[in-house]
N, C-alpha and C. Protein backbone atom coordinates (compact mmCIF):
# COMPACT_ATOMS: atom_id res chain seq x y z
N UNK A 1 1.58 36.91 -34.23
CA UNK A 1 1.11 37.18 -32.89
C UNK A 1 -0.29 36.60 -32.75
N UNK A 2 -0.56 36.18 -31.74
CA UNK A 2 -1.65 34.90 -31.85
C UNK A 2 -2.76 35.98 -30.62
N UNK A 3 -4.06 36.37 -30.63
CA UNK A 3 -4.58 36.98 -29.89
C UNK A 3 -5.33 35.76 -29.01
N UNK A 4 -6.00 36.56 -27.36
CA UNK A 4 -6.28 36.06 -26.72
C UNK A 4 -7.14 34.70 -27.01
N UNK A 5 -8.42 34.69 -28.26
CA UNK A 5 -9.14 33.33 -28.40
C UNK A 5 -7.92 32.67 -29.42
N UNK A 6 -6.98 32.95 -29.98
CA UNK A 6 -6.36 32.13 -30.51
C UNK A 6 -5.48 31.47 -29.66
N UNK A 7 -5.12 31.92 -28.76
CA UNK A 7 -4.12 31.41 -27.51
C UNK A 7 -4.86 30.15 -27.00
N UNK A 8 -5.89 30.82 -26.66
CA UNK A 8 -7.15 29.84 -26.21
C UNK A 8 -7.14 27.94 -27.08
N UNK A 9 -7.56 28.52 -27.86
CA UNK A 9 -7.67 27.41 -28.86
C UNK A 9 -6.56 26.95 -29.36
N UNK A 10 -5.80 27.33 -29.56
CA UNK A 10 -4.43 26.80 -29.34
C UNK A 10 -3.52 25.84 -28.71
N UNK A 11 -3.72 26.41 -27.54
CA UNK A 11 -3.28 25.67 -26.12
C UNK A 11 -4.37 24.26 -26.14
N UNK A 12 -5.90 24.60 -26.92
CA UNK A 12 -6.61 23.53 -26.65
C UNK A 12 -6.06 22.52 -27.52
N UNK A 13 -5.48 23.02 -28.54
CA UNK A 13 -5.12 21.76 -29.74
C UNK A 13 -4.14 20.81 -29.50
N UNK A 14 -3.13 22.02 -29.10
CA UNK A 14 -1.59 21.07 -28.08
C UNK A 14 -2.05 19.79 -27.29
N UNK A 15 -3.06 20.52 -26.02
CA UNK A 15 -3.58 19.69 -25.25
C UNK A 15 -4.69 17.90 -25.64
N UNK A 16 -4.97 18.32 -27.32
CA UNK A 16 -5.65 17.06 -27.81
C UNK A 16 -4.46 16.83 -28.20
N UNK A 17 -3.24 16.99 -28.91
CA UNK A 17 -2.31 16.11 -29.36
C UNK A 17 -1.29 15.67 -28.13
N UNK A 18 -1.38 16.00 -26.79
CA UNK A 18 -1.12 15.11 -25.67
C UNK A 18 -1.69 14.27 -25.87
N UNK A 19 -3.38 14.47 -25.73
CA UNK A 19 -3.99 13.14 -25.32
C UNK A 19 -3.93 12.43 -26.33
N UNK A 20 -4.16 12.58 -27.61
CA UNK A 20 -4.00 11.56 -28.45
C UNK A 20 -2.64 10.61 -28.10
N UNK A 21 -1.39 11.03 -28.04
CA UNK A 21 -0.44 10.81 -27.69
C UNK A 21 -0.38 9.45 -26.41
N UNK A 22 -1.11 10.36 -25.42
CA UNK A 22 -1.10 9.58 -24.48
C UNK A 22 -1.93 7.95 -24.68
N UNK A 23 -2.77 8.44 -25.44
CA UNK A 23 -4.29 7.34 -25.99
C UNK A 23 -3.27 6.41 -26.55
N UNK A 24 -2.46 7.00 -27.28
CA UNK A 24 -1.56 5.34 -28.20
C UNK A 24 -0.83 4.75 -27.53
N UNK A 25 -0.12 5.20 -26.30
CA UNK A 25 1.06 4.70 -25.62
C UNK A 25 -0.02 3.56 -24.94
N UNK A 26 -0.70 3.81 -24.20
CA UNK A 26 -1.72 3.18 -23.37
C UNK A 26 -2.30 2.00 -24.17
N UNK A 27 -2.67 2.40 -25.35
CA UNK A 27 -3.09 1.31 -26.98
C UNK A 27 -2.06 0.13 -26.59
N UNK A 28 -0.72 1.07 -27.15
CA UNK A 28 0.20 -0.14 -27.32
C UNK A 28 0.44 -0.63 -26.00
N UNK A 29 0.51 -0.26 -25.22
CA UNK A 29 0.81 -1.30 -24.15
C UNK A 29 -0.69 -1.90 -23.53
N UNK A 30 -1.49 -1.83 -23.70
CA UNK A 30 -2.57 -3.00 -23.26
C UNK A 30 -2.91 -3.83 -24.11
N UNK A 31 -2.04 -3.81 -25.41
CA UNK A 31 -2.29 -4.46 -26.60
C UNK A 31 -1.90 -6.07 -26.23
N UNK A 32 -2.33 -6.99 -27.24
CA UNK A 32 -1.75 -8.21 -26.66
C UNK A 32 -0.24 -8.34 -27.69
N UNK A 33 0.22 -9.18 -27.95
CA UNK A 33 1.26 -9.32 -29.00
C UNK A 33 1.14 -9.32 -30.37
N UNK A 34 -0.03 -9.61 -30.44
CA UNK A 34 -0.73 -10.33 -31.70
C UNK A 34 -2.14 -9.39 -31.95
N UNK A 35 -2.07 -8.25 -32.01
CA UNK A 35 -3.96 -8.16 -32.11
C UNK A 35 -3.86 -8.07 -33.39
N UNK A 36 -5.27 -8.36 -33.99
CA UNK A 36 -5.90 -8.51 -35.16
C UNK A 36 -5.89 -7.45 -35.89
N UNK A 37 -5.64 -7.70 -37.14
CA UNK A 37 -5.38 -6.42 -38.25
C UNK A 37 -6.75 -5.60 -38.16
N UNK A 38 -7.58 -6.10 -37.93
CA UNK A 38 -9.26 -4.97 -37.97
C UNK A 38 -8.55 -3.96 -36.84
N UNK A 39 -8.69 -4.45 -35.80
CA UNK A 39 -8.24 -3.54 -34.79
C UNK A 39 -7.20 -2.24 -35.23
N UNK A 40 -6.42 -2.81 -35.47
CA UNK A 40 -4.76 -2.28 -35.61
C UNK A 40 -5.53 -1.05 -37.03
N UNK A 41 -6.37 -1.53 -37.99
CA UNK A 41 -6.61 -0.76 -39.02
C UNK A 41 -7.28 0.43 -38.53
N UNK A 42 -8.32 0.17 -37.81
CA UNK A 42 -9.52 1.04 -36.89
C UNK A 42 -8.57 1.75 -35.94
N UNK A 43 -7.84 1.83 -35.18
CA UNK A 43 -6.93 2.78 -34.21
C UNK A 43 -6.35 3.43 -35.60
N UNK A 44 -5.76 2.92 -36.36
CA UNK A 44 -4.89 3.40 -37.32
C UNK A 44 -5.24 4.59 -37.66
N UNK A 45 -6.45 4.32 -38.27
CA UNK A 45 -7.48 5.41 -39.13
C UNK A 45 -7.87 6.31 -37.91
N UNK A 46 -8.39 6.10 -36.86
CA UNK A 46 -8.58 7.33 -36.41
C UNK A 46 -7.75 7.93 -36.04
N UNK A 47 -6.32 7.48 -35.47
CA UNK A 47 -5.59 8.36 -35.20
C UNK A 47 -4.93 9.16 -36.02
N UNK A 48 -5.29 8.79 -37.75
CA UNK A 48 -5.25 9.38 -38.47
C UNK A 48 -5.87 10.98 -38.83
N UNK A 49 -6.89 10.25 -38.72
CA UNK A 49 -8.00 11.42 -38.62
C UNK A 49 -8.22 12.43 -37.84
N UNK A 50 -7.93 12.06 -36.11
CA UNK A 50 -7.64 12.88 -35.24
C UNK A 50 -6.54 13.84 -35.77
N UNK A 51 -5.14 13.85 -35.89
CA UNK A 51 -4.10 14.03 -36.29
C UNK A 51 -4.39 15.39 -37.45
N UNK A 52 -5.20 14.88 -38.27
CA UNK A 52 -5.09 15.69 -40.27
C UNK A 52 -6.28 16.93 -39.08
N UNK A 53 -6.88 16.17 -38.70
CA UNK A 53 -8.23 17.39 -38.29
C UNK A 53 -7.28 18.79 -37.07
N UNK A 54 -5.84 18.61 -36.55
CA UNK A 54 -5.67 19.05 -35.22
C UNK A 54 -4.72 19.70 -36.25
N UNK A 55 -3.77 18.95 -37.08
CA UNK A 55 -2.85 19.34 -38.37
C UNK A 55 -3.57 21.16 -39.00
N UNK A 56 -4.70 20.44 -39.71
CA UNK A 56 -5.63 21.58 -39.95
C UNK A 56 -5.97 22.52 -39.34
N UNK A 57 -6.40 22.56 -38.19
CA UNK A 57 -6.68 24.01 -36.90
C UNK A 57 -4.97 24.69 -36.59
N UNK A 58 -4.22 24.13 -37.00
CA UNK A 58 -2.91 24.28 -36.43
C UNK A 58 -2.28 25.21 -37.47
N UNK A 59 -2.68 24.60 -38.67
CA UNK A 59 -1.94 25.42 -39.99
C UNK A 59 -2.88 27.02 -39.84
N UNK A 60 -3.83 26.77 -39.24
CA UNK A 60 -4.84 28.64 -39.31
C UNK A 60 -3.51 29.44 -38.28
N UNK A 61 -2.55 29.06 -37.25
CA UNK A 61 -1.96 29.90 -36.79
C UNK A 61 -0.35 29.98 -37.33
């Protein structure tokens, strides 16, 4: 049973793994055909990172 600030924060985490979500669709489609592996590595990693950090607040409920 998840109390009121956990609901809270909760609902906030869902709501970053929309946007992340939304952030890549938008990535890949303004992407060109071809972008450069730096690029592609740098989105990679953070959306990595975003992800393990939202993963983590998620496993406390």
């Amino acid at each position: 049973v998840l109390k009121n600030d956990e609901l809270s924060k909760y609902n906030q985490l869902l709501h970053q793994l929309r946007s992340i979500d939304e952030e890549f669709k938008t990535f890949q489609y303004h992407q060109s055909l071809e972008p450069d592996i730096e690029s592609i590595n740098l989105a990679w990693h953070e959306l990595e990172r975003s992800v393990h950090c939202i993963e983590n607040d998620l496993n406390k409920y």
